[in-house]
Protein backbone atom coordinates (compact mmCIF):
# COMPACT_ATOMS: atom_id res chain seq x y z
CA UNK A 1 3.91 20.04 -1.42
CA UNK A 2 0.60 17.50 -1.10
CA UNK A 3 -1.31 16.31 -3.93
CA UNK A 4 -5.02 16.61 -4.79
CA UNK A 5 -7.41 13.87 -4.03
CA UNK A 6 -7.62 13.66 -8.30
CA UNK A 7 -4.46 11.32 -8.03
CA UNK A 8 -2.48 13.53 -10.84
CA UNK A 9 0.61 10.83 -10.99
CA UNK A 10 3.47 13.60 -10.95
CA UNK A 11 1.98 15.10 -7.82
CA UNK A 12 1.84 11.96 -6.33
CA UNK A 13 5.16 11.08 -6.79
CA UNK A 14 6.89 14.69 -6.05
CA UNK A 15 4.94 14.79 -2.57
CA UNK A 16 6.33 11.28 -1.84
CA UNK A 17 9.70 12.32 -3.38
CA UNK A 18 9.74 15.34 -0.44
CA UNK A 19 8.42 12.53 2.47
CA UNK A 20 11.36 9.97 1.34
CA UNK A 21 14.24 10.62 3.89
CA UNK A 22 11.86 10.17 7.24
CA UNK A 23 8.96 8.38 5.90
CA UNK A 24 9.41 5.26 7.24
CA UNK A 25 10.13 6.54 11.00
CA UNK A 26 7.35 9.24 10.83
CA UNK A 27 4.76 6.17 9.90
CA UNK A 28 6.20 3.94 12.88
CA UNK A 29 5.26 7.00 15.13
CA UNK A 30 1.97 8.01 13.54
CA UNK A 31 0.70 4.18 13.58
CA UNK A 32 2.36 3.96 17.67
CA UNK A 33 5.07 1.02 15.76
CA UNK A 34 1.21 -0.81 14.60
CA UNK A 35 2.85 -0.32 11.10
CA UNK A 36 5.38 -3.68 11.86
CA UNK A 37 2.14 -5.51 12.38
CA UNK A 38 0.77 -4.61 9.54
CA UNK A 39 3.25 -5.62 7.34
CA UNK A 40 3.77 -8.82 9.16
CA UNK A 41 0.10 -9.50 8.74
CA UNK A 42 0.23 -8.93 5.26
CA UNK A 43 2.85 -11.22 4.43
CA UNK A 44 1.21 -14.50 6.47
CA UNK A 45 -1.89 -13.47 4.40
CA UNK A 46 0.11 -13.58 1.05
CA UNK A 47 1.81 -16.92 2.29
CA UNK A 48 4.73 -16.92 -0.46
CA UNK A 49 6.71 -19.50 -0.31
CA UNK A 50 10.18 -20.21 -1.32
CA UNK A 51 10.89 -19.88 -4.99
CA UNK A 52 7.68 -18.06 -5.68
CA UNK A 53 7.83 -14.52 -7.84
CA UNK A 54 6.20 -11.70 -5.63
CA UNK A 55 5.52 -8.12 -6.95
CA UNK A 56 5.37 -5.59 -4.11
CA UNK A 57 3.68 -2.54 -5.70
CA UNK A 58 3.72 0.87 -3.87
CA UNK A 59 6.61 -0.37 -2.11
CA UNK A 60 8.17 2.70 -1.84
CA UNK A 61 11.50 2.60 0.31
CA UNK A 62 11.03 -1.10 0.33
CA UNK A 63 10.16 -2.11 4.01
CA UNK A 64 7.26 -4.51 2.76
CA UNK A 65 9.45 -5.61 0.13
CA UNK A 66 12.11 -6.45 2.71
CA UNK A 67 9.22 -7.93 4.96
CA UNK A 68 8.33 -10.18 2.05
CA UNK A 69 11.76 -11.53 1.50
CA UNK A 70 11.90 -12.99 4.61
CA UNK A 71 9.90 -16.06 3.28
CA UNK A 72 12.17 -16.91 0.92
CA UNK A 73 10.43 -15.54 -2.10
CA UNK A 74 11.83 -13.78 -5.19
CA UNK A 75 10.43 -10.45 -4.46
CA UNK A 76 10.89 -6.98 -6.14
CA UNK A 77 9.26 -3.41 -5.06
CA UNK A 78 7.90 -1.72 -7.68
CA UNK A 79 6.98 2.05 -6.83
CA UNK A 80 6.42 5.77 -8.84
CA UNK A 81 8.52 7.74 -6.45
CA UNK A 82 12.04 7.98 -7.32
CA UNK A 83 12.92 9.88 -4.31
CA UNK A 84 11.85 6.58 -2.10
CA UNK A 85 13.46 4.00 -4.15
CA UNK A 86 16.65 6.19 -3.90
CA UNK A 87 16.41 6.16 0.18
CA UNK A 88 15.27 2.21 -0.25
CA UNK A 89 18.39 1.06 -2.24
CA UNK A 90 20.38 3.39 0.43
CA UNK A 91 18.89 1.75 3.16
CA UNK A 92 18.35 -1.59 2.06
CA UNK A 93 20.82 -2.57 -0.76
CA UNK A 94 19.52 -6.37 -0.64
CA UNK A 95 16.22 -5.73 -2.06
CA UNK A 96 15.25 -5.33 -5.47
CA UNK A 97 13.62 -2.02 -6.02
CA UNK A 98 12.06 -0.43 -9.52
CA UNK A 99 10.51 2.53 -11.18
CA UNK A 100 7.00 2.10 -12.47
CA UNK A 101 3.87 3.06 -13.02
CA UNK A 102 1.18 1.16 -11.38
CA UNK A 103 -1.39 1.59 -14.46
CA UNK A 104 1.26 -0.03 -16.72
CA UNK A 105 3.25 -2.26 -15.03
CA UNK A 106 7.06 -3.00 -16.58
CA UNK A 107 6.28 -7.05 -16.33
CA UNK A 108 4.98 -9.56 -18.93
CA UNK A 109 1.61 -10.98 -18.56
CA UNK A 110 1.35 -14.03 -15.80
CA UNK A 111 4.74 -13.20 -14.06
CA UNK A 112 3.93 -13.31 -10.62
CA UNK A 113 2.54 -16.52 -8.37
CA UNK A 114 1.60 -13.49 -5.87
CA UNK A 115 0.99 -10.10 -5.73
CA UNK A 116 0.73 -7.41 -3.11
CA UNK A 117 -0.36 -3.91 -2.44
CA UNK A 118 0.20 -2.12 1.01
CA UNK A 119 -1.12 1.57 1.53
CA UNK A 120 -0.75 2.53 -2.04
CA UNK A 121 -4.05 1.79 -4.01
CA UNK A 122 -5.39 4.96 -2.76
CA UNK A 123 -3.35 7.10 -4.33
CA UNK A 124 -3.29 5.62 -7.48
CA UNK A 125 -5.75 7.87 -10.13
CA UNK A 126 -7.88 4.70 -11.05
CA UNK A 127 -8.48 2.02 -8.78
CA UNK A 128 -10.09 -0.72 -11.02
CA UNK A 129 -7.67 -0.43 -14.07
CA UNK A 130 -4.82 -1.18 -11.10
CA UNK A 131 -6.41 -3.85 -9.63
CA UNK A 132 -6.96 -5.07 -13.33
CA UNK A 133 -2.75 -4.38 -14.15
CA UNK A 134 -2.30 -6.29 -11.25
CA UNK A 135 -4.24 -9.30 -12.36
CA UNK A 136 -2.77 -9.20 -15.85
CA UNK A 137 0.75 -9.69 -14.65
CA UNK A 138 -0.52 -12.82 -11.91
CA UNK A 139 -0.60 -16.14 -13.41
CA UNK A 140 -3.75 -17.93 -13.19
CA UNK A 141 -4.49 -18.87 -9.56
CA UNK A 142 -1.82 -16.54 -8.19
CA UNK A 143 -2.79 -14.67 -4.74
CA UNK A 144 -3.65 -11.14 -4.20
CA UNK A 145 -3.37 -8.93 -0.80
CA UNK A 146 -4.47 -5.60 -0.53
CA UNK A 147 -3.19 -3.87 2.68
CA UNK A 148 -5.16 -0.33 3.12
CA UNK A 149 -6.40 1.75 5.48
CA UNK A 150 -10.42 1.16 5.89
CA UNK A 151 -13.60 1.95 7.70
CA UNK A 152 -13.16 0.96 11.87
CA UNK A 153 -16.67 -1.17 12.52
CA UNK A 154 -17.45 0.37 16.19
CA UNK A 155 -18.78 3.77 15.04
CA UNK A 156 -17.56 5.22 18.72
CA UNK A 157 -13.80 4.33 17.51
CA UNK A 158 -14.62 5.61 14.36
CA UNK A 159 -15.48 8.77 15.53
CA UNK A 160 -11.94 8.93 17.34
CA UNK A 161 -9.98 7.75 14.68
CA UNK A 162 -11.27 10.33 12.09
CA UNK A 163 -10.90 12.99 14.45
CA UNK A 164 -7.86 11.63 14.66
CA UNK A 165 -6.91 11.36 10.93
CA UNK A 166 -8.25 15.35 10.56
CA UNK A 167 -6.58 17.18 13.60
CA UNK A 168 -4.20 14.92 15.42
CA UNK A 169 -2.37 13.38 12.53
CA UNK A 170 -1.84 16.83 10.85
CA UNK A 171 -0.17 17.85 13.84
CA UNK A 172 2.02 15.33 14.70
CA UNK A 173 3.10 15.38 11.20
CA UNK A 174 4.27 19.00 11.98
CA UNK A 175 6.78 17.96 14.54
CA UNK A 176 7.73 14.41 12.89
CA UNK A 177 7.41 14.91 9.29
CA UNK A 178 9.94 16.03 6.33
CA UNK A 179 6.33 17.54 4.45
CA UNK A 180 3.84 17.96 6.78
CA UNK A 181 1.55 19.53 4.48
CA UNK A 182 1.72 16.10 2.60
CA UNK A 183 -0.35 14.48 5.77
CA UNK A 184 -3.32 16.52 5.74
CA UNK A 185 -3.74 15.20 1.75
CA UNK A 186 -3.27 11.32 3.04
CA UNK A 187 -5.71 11.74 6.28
CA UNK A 188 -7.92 12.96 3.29
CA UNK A 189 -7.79 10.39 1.05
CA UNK A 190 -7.98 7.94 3.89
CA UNK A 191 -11.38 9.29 4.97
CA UNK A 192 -12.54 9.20 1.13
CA UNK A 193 -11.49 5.67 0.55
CA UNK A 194 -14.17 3.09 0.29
CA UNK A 195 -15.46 1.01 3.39
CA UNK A 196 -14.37 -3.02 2.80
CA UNK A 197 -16.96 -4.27 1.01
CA UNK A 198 -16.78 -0.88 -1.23
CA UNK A 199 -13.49 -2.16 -1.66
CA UNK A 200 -13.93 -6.33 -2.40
CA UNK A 201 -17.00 -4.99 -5.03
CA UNK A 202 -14.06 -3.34 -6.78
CA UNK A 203 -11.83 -6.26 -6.65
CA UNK A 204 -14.87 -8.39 -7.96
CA UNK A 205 -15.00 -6.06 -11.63
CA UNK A 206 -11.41 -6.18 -11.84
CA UNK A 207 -11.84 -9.97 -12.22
CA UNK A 208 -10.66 -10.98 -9.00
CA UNK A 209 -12.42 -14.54 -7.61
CA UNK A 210 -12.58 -15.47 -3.80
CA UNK A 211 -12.50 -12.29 -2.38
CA UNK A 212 -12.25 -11.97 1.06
CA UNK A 213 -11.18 -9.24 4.28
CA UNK A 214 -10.08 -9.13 7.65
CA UNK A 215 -9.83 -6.32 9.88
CA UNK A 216 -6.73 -5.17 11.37
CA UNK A 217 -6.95 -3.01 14.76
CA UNK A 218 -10.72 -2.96 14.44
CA UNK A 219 -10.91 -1.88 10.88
CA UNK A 220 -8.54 1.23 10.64
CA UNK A 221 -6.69 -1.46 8.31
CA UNK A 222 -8.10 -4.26 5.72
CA UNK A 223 -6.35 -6.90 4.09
CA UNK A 224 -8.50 -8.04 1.53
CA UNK A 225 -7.48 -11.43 -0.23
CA UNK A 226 -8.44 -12.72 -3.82
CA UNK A 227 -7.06 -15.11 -5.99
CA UNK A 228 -6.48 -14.79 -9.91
CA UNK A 229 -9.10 -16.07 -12.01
């Protein structure tokens, strides 16, 4: 199955429920292994240090979470799919991995020194009340990253990377994929997302101060940075 671009949380989590057993490998070969950076990149903008509390939301089979733990942080994954947090506790029994919602997270207020979204904010039905459940449960100048696919600056590579994102990925999918049907909704919702300052405006209402970007493989992906008022 794939979702609609209206977010409808079951359908969300059934079509990652059915991409579970060979998501992970099918995004290493869709991203040509650019997915490792990405999560490395993510983590050295979080910074967490030793001892700090990180929430990994969207983690789904936990490879960012894992990614995270290597600093020496107390990190758990938080994700709507149970399918993926079954294959994540398979695959990496180490890790702390939970159900939940991202609209209405399972934490108390101010629990987190840093939080941390990779890939997942799209597909959540409303952006700004997630970014706000994300800033309840951060304490007061805790750190956010958002990791998401964006808007590539050069409009020639942008050109190429949505034809890309409309044909190519669809089709690779087909010979990689557990649901290929499930890519042609993501290439969708990747083209609909905002650019990054659509994105940092967002962050902005949702209360978030400092906000900042940089662009990852000229723009395909944005880590935008923010700290907790």
């Amino acid at each position: 199955m794939r979702a609609d671009l209206d977010k409808e949380p079951g359908e969300i989590a059934a079509m990652f429920d059915g991409l579970a057993g060979r998501y992970d490998r099918t995004n290493t070969i869709l991203s040509g292994g650019l997915d490792r950076s990405w999560r490395r990149a993510t983590r050295q903008a979080l910074a967490p240090h030793p001892g700090d509390r990180v929430l990994d939301l969207a983690a789904g089979t936990g490879v960012s979470t894992e990614e995270l733990a290597y600093s020496g942080a107390d990190t758990v994954g938080v994700d709507i799919s149970l399918g993926m947090l079954r294959a994540g506790r398979a695959s990496r029994p180490a890790i702390r991995l939970l159900a939940g919602d991202a609209l209405a997270l399972p934490f108390r207020d101010a629990a987190f020194d840093a939080v941390t979204i990779s890939f997942g904010l799209r597909n959540v039905r409303d952006t700004g009340a997630a970014l706000r459940e994300l800033a309840r449960v951060t304490r007061p100048g805790g750190r956010l990253v958002v990791c998401e696919f964006s808007h590539p600056t050069n409009a020639a590579f942008r050109a190429v990377y949505l034809h890309y994102l409309m044909r190519a990925l669809p089709a690779v999918a087909r010979r990689v994929a557990a649901n290929p049907e499930a890519y042609e909704y993501l290439g969708e919702s990747i083209r609909a997302w905002p650019d990054q300052p659509g994105l940092a405006s967002a962050l902005v209402e949702a209360g978030w101060r400092g906000v900042a970007w940089r662009n990852l493989t000229g723009g395909i992906v944005a880590l935008h940075r923010a700290v907790r008022g």
